[in-house]
N, C-alpha and C. Protein backbone atom coordinates (compact mmCIF):
# COMPACT_ATOMS: atom_id res chain seq x y z
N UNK A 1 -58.08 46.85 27.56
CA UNK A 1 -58.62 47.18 26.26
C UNK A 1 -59.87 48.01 26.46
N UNK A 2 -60.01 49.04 25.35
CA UNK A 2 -61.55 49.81 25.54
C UNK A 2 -62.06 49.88 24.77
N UNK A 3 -63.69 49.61 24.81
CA UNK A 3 -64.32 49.54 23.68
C UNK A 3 -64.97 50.43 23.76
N UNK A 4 -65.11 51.74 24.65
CA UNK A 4 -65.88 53.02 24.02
C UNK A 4 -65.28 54.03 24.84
N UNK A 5 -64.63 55.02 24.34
CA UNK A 5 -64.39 55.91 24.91
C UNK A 5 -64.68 57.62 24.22
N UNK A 6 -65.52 58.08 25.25
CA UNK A 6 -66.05 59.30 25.16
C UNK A 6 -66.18 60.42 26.08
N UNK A 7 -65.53 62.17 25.71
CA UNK A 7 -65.79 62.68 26.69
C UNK A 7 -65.21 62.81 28.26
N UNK A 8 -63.70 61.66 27.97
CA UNK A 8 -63.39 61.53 28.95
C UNK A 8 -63.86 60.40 30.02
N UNK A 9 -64.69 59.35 29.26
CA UNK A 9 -65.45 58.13 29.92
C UNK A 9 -64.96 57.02 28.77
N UNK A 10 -64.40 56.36 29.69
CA UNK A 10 -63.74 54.83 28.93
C UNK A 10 -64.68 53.70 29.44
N UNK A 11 -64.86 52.88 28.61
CA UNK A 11 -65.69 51.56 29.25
C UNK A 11 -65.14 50.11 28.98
N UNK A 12 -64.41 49.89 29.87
CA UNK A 12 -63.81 48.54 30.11
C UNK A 12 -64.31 47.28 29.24
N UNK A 13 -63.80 46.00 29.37
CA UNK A 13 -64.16 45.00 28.58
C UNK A 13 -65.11 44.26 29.73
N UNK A 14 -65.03 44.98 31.07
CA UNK A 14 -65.42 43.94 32.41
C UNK A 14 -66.80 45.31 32.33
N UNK A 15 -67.25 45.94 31.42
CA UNK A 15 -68.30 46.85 31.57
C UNK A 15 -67.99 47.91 32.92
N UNK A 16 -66.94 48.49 33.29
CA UNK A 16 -66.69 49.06 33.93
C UNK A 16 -66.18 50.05 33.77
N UNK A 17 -67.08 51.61 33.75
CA UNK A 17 -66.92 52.77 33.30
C UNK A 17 -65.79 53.40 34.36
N UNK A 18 -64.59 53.94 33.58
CA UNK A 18 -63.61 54.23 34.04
C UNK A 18 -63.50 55.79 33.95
N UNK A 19 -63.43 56.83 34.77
CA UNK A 19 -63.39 58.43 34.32
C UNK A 19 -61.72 58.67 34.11
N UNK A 20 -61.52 58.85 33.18
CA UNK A 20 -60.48 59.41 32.59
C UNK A 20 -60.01 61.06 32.95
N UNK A 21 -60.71 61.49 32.51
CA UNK A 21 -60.15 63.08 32.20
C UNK A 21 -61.08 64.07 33.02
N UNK A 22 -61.97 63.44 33.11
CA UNK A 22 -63.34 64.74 33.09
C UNK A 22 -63.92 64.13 34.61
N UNK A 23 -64.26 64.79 35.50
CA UNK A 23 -64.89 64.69 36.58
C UNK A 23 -66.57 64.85 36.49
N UNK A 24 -67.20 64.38 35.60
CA UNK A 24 -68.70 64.19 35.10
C UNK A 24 -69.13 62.67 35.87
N UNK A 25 -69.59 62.48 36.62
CA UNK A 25 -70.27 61.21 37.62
C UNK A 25 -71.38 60.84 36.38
N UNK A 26 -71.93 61.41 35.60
CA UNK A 26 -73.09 61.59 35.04
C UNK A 26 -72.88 60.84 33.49
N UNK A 27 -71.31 60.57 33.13
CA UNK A 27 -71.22 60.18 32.14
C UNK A 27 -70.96 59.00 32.66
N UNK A 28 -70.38 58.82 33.42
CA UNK A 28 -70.08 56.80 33.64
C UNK A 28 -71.60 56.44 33.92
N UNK A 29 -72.59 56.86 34.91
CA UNK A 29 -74.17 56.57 34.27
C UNK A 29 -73.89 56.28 33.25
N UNK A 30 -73.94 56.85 32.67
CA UNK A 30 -74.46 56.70 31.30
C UNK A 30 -73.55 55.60 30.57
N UNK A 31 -72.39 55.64 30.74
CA UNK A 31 -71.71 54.51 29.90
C UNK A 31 -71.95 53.16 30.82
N UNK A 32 -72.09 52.97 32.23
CA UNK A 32 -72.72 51.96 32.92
C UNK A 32 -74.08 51.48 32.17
N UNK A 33 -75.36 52.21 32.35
CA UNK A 33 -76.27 52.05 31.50
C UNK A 33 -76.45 51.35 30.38
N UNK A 34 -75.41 51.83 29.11
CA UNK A 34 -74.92 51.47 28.03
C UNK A 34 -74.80 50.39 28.44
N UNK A 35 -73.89 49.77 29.02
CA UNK A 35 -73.42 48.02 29.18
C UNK A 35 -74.66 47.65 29.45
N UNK A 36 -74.91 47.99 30.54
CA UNK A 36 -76.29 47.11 31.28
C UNK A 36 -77.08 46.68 29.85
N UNK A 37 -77.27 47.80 29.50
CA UNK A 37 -77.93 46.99 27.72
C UNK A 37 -77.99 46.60 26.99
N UNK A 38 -76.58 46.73 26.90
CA UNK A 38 -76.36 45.41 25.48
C UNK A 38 -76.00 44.55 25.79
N UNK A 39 -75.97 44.09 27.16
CA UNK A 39 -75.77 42.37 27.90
C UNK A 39 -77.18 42.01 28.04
N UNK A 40 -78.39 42.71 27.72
CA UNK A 40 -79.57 42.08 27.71
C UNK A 40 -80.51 41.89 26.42
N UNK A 41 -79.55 42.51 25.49
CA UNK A 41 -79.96 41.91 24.04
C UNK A 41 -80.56 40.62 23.92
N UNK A 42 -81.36 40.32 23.56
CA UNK A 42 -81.22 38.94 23.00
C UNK A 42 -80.72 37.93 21.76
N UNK A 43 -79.74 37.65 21.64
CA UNK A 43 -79.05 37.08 20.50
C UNK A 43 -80.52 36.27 19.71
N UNK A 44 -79.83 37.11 18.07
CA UNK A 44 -80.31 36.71 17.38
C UNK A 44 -79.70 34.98 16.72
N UNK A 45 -80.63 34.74 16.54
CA UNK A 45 -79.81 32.99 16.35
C UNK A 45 -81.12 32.09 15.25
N UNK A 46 -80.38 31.37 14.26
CA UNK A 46 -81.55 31.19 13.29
C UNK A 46 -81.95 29.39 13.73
N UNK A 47 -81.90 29.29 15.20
CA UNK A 47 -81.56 27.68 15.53
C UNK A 47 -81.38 26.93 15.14
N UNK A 48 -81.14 25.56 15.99
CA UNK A 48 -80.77 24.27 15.62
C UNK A 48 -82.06 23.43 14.57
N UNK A 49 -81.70 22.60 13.61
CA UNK A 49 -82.42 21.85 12.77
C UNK A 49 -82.00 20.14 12.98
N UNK A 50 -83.16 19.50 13.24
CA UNK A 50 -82.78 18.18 12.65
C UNK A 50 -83.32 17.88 11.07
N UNK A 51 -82.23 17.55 9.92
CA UNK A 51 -82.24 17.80 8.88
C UNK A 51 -82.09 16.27 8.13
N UNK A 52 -83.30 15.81 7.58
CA UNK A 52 -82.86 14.76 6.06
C UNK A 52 -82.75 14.94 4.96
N UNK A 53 -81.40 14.44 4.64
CA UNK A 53 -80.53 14.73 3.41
C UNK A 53 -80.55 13.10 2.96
N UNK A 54 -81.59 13.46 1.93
CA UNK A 54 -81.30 11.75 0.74
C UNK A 54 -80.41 12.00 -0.69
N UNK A 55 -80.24 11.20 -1.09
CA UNK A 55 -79.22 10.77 -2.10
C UNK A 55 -80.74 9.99 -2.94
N UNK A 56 -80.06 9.15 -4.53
CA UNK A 56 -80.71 8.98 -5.28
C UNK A 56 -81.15 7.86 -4.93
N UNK A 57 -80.50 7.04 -4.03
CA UNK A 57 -80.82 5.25 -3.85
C UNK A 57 -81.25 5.30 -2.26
N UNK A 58 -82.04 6.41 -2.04
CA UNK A 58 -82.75 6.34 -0.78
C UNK A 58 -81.59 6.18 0.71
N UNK A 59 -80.57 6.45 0.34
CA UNK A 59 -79.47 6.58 1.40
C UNK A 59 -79.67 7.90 2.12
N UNK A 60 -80.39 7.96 3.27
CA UNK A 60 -80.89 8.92 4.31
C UNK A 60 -79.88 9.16 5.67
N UNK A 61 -79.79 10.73 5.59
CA UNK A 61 -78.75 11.61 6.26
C UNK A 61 -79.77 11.76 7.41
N UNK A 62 -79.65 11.65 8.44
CA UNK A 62 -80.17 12.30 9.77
C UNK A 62 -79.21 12.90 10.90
N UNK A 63 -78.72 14.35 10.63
CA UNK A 63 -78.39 14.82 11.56
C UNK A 63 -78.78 16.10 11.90
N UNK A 64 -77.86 17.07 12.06
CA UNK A 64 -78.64 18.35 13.13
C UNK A 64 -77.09 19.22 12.35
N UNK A 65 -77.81 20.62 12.30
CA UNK A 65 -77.11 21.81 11.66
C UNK A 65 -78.20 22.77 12.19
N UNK A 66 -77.23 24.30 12.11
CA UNK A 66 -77.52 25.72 11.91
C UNK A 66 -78.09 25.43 11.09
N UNK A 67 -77.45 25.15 10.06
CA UNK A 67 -77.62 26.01 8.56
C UNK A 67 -77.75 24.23 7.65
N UNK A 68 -78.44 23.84 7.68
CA UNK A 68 -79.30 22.83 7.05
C UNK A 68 -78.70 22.87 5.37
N UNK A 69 -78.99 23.84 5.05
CA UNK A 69 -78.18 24.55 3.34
C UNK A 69 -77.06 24.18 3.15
N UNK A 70 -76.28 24.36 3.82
CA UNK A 70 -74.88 24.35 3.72
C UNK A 70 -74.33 22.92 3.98
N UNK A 71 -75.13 22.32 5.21
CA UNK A 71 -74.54 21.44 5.72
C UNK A 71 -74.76 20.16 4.23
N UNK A 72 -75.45 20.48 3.42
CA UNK A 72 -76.14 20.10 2.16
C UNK A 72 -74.63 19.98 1.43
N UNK A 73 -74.48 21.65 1.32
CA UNK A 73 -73.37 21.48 0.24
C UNK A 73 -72.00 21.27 0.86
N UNK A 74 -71.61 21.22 1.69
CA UNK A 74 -70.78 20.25 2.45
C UNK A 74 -70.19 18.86 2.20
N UNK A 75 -71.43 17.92 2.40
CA UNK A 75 -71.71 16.77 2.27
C UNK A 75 -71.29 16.59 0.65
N UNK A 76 -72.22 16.95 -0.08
CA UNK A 76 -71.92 16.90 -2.25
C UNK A 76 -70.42 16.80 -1.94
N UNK A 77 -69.96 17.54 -1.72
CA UNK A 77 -67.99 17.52 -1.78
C UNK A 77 -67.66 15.99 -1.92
N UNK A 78 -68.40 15.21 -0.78
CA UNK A 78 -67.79 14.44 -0.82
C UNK A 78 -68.68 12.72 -0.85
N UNK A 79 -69.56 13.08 -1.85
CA UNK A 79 -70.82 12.33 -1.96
C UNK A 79 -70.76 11.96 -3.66
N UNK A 80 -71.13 11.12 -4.52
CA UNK A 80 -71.32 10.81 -5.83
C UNK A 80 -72.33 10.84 -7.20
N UNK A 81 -73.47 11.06 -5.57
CA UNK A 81 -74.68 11.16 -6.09
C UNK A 81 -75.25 12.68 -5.74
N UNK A 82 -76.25 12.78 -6.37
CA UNK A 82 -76.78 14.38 -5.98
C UNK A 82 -77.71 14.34 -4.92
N UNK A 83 -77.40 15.30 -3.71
CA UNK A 83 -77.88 15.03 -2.57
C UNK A 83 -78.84 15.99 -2.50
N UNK A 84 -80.48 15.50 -1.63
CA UNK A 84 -81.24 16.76 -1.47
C UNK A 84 -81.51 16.46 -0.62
N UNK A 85 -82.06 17.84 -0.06
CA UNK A 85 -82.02 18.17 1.31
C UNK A 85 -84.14 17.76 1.36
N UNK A 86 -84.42 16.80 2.16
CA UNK A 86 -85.58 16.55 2.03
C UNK A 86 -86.55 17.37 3.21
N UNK A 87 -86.14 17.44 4.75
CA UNK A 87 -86.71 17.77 5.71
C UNK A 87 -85.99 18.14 6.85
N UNK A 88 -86.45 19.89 7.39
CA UNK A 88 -85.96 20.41 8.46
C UNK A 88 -86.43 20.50 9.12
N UNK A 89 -86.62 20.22 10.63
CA UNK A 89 -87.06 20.43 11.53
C UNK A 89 -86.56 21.18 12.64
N UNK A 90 -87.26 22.28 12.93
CA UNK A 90 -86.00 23.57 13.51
C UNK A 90 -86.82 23.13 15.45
N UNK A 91 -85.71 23.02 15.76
CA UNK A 91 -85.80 22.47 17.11
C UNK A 91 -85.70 23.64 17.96
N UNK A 92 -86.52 23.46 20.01
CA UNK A 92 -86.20 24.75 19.92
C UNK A 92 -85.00 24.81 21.17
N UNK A 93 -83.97 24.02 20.87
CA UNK A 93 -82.59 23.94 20.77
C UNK A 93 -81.34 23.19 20.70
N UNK A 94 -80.21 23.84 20.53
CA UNK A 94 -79.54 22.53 20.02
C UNK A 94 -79.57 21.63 21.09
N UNK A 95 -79.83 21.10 22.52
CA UNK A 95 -79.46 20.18 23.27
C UNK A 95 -80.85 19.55 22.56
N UNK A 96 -82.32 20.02 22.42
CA UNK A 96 -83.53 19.49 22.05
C UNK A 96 -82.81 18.49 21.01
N UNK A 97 -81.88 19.17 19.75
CA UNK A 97 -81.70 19.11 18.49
C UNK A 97 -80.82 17.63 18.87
N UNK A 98 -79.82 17.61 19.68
CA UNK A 98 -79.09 16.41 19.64
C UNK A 98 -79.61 15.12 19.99
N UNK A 99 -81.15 15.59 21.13
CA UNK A 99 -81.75 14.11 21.75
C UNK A 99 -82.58 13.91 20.66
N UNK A 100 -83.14 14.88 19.65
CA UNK A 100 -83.42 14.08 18.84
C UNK A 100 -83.22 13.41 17.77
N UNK A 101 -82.02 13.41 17.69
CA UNK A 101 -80.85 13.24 16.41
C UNK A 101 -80.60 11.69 17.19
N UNK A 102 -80.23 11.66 18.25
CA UNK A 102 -80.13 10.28 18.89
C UNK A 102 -80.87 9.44 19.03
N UNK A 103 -82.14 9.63 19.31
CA UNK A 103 -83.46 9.06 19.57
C UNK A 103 -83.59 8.58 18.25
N UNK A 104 -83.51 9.39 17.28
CA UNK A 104 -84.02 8.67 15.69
C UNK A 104 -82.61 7.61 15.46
N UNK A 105 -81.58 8.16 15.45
CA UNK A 105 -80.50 7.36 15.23
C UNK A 105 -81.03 5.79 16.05
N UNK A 106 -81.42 5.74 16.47
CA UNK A 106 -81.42 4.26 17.81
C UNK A 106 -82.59 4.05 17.44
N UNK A 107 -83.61 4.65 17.49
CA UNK A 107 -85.53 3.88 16.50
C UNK A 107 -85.05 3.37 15.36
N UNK A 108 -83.83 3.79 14.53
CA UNK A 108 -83.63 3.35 13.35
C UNK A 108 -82.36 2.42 12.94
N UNK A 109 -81.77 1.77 14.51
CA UNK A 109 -80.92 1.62 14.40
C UNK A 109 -80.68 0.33 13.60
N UNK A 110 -81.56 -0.91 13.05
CA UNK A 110 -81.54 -2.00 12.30
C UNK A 110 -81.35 -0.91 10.44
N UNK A 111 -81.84 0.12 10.50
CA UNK A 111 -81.81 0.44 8.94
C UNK A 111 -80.46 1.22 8.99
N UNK A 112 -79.55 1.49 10.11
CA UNK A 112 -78.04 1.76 9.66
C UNK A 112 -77.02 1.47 8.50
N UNK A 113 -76.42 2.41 7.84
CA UNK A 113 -75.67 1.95 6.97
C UNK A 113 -74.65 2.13 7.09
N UNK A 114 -74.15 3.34 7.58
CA UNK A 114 -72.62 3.80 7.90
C UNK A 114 -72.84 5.09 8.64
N UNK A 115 -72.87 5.53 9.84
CA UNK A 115 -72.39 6.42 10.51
C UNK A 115 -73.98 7.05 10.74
N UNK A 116 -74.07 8.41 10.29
CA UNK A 116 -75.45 8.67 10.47
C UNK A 116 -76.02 8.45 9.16
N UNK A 117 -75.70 7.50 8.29
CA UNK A 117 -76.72 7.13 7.05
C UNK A 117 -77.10 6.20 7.37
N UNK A 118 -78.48 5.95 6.87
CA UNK A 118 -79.52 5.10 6.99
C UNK A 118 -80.38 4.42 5.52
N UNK A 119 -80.95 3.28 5.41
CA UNK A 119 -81.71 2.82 4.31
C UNK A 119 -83.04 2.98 4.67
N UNK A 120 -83.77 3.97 4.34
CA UNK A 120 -85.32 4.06 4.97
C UNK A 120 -86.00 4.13 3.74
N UNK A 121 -86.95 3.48 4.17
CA UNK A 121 -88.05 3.60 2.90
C UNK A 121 -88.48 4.68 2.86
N UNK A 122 -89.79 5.14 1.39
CA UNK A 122 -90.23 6.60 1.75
C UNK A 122 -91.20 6.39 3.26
N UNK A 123 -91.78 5.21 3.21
CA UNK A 123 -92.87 5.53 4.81
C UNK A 123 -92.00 5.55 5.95
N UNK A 124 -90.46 5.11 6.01
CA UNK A 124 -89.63 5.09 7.13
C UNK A 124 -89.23 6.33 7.52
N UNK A 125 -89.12 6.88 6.28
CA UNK A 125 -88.86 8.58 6.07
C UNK A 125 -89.86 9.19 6.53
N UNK A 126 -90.80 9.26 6.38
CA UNK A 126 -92.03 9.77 6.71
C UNK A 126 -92.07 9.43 8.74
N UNK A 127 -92.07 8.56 8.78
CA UNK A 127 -92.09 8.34 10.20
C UNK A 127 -91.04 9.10 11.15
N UNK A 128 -89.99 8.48 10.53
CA UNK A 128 -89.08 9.66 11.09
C UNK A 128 -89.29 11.27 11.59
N UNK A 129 -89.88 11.54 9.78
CA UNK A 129 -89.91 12.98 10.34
C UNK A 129 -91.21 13.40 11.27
N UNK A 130 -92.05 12.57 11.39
CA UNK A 130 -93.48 12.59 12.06
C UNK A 130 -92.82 12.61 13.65
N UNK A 131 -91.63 11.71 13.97
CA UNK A 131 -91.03 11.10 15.35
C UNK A 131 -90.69 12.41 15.77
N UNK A 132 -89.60 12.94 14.69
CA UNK A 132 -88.92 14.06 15.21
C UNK A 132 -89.68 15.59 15.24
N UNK A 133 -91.13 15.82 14.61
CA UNK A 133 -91.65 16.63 15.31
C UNK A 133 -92.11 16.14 16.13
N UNK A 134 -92.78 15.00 16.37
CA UNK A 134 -93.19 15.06 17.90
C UNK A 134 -92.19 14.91 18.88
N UNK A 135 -90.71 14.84 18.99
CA UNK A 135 -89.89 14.97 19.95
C UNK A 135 -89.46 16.30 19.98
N UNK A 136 -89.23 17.33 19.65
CA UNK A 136 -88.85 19.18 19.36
C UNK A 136 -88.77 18.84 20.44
């Protein structure tokens, strides 16, 4: 498969400038080059969040999402009450994002209710999210 071909210079999927037609040394440079650089991009990425999502009777969501928003309206689908999204904490990554999704899960593990919901008071809430910035 080729994803750029110009001039008689094809550039492989393995970044390997192939001369086709044209005896130019000067264009596979150049399409070599090309690769070399866009394998050193740095991906843009809007990271991992550990995110609390309460309900009306203080039933507290603690888990981890991209997209914190969504993972919001997700949840409503299949929830009774109107859910808000109380606190994000953007981690600085998802492996950060999962130990601390676990760590709170297990500090909180007597206020369990079902799965990753929890019964926390507002100061339990508060602690939490105090725990989980200081774990990032």
């Amino acid at each position: 498969m080729v994803l750029l071909a110009t001039g008689g210079l094809a550039i492989g999927l393995a970044g390997i400038p192939v001369r086709l037609v044209s005896g130019h040394s000067g264009l596979v440079h150049l399409g070599a080059n090309l690769i070399r650089s866009i394998e050193h991009l740095t991906p843009i990425r809007g990271g991992t969040f550990v995110y609390f999502i309460q309900d009306g009777h203080a039933a507290t969501k603690i888990g981890i999402s991209g997209d914190p928003s969504q993972r919001v309206a997700t949840l409503q689908t299949g929830h009774p009450e109107p859910l808000h999204l109380w606190k994000t904490i953007r981690c600085r990554s998802s492996a950060d994002a999962r130990a601390v999704e676990r760590d709170l899960h297990a500090y909180f593990e007597r206020q369990r209710m079902n799965g990753e919901w929890f019964d926390l008071s507002e100061r339990q809430l508060r602690r939490a999210i105090k725990l989980a910035r200081r774990w990032r």
